[in-house]
C-alpha atoms as a PDB file:
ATOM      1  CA  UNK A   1      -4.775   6.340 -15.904  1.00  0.00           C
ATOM      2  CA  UNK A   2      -0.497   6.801 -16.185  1.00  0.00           C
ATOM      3  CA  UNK A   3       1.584   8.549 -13.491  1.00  0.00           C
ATOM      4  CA  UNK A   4       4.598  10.263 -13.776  1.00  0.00           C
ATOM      5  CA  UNK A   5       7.421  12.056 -12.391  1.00  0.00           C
ATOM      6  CA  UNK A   6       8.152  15.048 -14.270  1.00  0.00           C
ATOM      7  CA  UNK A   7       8.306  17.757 -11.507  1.00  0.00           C
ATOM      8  CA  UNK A   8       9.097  20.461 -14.376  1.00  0.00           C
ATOM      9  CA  UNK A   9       7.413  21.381 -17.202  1.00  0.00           C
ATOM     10  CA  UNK A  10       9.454  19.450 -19.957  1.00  0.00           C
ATOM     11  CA  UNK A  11      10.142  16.166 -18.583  1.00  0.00           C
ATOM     12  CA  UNK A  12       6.218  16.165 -17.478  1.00  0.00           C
ATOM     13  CA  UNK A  13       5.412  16.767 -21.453  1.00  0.00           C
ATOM     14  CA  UNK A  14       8.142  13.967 -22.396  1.00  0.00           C
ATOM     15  CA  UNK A  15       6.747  11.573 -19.768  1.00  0.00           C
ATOM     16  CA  UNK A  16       2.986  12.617 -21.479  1.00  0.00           C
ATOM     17  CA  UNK A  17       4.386  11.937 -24.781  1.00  0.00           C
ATOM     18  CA  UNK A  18       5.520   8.707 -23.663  1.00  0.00           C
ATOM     19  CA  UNK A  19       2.895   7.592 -21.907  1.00  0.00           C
ATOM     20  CA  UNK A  20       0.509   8.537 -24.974  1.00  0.00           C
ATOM     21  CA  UNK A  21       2.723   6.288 -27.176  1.00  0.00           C
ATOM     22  CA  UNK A  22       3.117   3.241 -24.980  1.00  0.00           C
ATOM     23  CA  UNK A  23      -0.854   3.312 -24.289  1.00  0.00           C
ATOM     24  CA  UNK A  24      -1.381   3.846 -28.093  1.00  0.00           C
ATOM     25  CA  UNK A  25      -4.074   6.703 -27.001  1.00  0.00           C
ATOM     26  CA  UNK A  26      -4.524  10.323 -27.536  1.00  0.00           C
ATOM     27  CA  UNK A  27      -5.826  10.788 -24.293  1.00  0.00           C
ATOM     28  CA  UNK A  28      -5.248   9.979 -20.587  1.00  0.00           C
ATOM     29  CA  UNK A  29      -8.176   9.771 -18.288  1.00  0.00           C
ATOM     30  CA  UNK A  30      -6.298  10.897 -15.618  1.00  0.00           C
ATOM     31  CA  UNK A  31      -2.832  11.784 -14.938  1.00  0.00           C
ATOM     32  CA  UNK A  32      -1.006  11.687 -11.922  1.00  0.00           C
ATOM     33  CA  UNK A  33       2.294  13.418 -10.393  1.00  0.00           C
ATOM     34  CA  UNK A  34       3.659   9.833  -8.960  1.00  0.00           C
ATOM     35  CA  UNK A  35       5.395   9.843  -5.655  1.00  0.00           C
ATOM     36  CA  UNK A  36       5.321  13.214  -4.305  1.00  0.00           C
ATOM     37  CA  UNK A  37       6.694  12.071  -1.244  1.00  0.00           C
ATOM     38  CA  UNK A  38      10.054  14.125  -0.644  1.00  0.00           C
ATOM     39  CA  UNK A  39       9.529  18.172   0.520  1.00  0.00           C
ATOM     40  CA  UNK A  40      10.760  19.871  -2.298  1.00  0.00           C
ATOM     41  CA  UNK A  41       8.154  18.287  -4.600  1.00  0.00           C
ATOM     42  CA  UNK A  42       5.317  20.689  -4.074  1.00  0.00           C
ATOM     43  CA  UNK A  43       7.737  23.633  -4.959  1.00  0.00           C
ATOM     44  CA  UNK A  44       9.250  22.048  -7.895  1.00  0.00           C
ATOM     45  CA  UNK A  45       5.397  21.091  -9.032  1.00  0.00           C
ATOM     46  CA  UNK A  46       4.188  24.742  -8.693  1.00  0.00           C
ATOM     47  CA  UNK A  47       7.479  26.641  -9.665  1.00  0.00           C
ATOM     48  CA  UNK A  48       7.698  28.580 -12.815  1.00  0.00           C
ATOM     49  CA  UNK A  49       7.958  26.404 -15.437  1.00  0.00           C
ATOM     50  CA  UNK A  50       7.069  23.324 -12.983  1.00  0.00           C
ATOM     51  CA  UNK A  51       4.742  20.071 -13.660  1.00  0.00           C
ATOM     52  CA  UNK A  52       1.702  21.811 -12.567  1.00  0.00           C
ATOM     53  CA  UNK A  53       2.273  23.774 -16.006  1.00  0.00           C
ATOM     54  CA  UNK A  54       2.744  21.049 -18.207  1.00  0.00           C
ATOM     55  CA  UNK A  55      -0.721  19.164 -16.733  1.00  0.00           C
ATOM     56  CA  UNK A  56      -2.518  22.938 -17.150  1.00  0.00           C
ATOM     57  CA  UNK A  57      -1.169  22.369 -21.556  1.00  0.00           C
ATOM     58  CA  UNK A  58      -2.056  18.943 -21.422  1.00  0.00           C
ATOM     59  CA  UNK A  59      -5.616  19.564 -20.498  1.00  0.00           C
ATOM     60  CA  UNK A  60      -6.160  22.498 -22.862  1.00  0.00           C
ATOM     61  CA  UNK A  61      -4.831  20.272 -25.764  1.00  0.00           C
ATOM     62  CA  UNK A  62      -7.148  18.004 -24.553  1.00  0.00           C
ATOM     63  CA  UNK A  63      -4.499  15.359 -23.681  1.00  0.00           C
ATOM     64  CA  UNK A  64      -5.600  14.756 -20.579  1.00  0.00           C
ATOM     65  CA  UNK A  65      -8.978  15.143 -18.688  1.00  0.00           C
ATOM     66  CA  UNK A  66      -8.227  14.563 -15.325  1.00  0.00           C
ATOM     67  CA  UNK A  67      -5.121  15.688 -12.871  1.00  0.00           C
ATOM     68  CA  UNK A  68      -3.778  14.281  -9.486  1.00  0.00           C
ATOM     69  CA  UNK A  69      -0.895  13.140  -7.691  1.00  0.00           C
ATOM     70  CA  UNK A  70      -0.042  10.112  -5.498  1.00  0.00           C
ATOM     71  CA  UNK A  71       2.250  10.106  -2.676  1.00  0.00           C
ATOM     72  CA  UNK A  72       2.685   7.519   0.252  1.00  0.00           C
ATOM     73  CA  UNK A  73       5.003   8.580   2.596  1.00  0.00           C
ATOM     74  CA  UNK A  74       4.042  11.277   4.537  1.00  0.00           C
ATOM     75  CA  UNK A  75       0.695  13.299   5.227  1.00  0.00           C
ATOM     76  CA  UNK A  76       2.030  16.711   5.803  1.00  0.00           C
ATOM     77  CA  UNK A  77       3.398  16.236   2.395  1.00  0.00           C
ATOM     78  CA  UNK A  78      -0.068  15.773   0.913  1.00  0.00           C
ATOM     79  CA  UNK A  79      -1.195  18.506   3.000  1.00  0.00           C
ATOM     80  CA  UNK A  80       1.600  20.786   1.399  1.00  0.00           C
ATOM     81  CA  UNK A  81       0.502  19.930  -2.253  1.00  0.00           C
ATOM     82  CA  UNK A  82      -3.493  20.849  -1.510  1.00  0.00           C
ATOM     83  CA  UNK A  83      -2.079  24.133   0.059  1.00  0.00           C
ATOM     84  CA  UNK A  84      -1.413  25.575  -3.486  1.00  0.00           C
ATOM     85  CA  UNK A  85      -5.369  25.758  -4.025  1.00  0.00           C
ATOM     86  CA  UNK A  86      -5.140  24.088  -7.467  1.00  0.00           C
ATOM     87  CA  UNK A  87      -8.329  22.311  -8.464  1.00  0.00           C
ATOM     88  CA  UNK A  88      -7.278  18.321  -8.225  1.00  0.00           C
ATOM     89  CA  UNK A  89      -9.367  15.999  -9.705  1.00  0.00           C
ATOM     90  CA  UNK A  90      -7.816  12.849  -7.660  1.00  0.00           C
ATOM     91  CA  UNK A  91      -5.536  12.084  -4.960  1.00  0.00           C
ATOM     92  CA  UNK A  92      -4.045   8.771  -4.002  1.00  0.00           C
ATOM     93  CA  UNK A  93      -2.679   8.140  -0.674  1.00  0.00           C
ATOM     94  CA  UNK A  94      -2.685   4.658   1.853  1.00  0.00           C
ATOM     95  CA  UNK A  95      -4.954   4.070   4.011  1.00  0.00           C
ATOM     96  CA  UNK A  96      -5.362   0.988   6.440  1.00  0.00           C
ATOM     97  CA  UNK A  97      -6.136  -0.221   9.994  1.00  0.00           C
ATOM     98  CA  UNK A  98      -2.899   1.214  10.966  1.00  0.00           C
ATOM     99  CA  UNK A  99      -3.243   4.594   9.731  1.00  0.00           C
ATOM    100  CA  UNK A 100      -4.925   6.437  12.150  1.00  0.00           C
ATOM    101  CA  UNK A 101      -2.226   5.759  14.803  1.00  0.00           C
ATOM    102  CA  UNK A 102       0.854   7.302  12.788  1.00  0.00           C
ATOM    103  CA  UNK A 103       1.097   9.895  10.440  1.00  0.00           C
ATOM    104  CA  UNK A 104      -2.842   9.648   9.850  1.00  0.00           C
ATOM    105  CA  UNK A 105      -3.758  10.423   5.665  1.00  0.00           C
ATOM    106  CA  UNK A 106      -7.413   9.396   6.983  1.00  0.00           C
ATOM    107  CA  UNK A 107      -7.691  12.865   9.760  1.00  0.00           C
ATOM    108  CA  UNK A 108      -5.401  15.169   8.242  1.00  0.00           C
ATOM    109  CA  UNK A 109      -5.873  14.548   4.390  1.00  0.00           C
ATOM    110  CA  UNK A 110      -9.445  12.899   4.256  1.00  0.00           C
ATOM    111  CA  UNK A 111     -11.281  15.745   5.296  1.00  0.00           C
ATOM    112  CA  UNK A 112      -9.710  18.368   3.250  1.00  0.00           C
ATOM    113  CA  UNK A 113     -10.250  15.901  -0.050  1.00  0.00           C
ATOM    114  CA  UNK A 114     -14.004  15.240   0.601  1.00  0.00           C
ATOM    115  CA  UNK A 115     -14.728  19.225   1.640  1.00  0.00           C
ATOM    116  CA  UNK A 116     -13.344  19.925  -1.568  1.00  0.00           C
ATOM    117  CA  UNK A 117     -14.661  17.686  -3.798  1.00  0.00           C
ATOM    118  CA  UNK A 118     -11.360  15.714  -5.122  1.00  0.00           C
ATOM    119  CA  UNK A 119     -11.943  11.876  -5.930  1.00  0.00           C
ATOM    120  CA  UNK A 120      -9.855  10.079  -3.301  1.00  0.00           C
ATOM    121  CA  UNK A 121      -7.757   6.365  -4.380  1.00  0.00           C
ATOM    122  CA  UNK A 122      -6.388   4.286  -1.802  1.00  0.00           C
ATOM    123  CA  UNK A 123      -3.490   2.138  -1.676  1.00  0.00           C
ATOM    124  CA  UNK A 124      -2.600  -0.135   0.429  1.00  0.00           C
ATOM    125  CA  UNK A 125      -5.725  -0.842   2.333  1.00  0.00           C
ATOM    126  CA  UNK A 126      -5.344  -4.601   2.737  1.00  0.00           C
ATOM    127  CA  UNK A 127      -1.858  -3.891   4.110  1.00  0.00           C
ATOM    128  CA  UNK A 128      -2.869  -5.725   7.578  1.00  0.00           C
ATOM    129  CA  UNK A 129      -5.399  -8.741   6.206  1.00  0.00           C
ATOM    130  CA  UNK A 130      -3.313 -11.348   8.106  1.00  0.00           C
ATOM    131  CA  UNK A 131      -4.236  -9.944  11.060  1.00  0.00           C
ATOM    132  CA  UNK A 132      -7.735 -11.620  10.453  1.00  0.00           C
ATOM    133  CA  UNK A 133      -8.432 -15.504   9.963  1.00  0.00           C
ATOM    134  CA  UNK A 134      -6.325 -18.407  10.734  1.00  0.00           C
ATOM    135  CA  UNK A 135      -3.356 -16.949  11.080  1.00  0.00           C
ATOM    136  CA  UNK A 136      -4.873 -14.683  13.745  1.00  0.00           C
ATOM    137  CA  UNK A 137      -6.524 -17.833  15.070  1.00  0.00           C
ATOM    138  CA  UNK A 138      -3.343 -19.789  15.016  1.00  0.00           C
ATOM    139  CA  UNK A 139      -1.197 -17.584  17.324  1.00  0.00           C
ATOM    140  CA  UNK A 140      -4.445 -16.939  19.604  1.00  0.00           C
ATOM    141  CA  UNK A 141      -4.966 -20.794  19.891  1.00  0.00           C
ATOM    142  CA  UNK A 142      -0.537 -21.053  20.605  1.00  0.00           C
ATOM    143  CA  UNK A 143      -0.450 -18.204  23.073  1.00  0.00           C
ATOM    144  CA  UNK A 144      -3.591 -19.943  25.031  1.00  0.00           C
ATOM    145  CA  UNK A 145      -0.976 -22.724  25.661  1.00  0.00           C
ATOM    146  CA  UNK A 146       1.620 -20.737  26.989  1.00  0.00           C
ATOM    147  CA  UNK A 147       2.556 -20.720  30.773  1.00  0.00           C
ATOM    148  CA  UNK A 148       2.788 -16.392  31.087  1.00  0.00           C
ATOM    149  CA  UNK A 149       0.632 -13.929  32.541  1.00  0.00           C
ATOM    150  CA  UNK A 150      -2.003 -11.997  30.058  1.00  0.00           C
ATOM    151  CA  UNK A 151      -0.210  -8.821  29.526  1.00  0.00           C
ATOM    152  CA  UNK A 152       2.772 -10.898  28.451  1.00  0.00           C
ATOM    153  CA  UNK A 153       0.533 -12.816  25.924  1.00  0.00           C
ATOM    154  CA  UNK A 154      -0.599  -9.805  24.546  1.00  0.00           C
ATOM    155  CA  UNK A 155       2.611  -8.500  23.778  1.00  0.00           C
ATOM    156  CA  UNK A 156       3.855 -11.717  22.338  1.00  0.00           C
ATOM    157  CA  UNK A 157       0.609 -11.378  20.414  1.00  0.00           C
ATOM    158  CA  UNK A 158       0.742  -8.116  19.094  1.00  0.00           C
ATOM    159  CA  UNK A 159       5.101  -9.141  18.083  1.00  0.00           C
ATOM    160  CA  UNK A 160       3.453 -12.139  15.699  1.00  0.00           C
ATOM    161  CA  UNK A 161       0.934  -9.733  14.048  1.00  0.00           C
ATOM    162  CA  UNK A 162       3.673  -7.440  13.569  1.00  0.00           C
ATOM    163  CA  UNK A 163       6.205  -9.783  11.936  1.00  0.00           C
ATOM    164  CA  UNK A 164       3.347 -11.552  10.040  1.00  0.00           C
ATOM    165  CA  UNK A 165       2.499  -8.058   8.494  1.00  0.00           C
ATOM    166  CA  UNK A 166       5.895  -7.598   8.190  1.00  0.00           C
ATOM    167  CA  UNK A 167       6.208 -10.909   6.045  1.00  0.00           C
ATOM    168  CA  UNK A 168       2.843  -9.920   4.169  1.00  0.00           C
ATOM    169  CA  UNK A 169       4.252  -6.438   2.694  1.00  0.00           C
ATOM    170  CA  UNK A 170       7.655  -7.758   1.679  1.00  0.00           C
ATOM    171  CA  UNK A 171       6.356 -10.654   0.017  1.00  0.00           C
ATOM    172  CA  UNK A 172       2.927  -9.682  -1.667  1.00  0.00           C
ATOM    173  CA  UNK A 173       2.938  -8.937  -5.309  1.00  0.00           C
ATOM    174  CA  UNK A 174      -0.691  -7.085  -6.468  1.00  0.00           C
ATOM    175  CA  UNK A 175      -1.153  -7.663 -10.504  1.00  0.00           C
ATOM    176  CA  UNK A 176      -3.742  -5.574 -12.106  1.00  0.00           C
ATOM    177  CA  UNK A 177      -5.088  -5.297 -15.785  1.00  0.00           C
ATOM    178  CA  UNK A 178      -5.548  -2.093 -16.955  1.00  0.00           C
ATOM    179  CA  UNK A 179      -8.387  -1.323 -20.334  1.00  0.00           C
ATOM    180  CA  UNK A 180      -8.034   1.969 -21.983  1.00  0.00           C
ATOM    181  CA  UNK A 181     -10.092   2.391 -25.375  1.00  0.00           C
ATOM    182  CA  UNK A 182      -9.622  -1.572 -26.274  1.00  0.00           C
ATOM    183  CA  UNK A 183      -5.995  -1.789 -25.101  1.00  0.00           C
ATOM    184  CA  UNK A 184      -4.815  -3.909 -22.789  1.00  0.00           C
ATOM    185  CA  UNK A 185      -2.138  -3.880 -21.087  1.00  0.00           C
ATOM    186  CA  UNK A 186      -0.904  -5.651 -18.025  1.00  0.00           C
ATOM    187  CA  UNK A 187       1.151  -3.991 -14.828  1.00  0.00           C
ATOM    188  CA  UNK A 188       2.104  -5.505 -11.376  1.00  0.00           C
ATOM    189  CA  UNK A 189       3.421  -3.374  -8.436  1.00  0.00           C
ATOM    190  CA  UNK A 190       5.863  -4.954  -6.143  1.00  0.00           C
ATOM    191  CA  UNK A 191       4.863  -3.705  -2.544  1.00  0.00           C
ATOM    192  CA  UNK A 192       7.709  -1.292  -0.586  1.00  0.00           C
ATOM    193  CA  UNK A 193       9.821  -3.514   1.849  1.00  0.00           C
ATOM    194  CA  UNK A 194       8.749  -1.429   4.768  1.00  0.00           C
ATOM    195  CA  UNK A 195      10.197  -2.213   8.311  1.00  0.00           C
ATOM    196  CA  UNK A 196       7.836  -1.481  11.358  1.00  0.00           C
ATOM    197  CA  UNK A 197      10.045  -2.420  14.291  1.00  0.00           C
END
């Protein structure tokens, strides 16, 4: 699995080419438009002479056997991107405790993806594991102490999850190890600094 982000048709095939020669393969498993996340993507992807073009070559040459895109920012985005009809083979999007509150990928996206049969990838599902175990323990046991009426101490409650999560996404570094045909190569992804309040 590579991404890329070649939203026309030649930097796509450089970024393939590149991608081939770094992985020391002759094919890709699957291959994904990286960050579609701004709202001229899905035009640029689909125009004449787009990205969607270049994956289309890629897969006849036998490049590549599987296409999707990732994106993170914004549903209706997503929802732009499977409005083109083209046959995706994955799509990666987050998905968390929080996401059904804002901006939902899991009841506007979701659906769509399992109705038609694309393989769905998640990022960012542990976003909010702090908000379990002793640190969720911690500020229950502190707030108990405190001289203020409930609703305050939930509010004051809620705050501390919020700047512990807060603390969690800036700070967390995931490392994976990725094996394709006997290569190995190693890749970490440094978390967005995202800012909730």
């Amino acid at each position: 699995m590579t991404k890329h982000h070649g939203r026309d048709k030649k930097t796509a095939m450089e970024h393939l080419e590149d991608s081939l020669r770094r992985l020391r393969t002759d094919v890709i498993d699957l291959w994904q438009f990286h960050e579609v996340v701004y709202n001229k993507d899905p035009e640029m992807i689909f125009a004449v002479d787009g990205g969607i073009e270049a994956a289309e070559l890629a897969k006849k040459q036998g490049k590549v056997r599987f296409i999707g895109f990732t994106g993170h920012r914004d549903q209706v985005i997503h929802l732009k991107m499977l409005a083109y009809g083209y046959p995706w083979d994955a799509v990666q999007m987050p998905m968390n405790v929080f996401d059904a509150h804002f901006k939902s990928f899991q009841k506007n996206v979701l659906p769509i993806l399992v109705r038609r049969n694309i393989g769905v990838i998640i990022k960012a599902a542990l976003i909010a594991a702090r908000f379990s175990g002793r640190s969720r323990k911690r500020s229950l046991r502190r707030l108990a102490t405190m001289d203020i009426n409930e609703k305050d101490k939930e509010i004051l409650f809620f705050r501390d999850m919020i700047e512990q999560l807060q603390m969690q996404v800036s700070e967390q570094l995931f490392g994976f190890t990725m094996h394709y045909n006997g290569h190995r190569e190693s890749a970490y992804v440094m978390v967005n600094r995202y800012s909730l309040l």
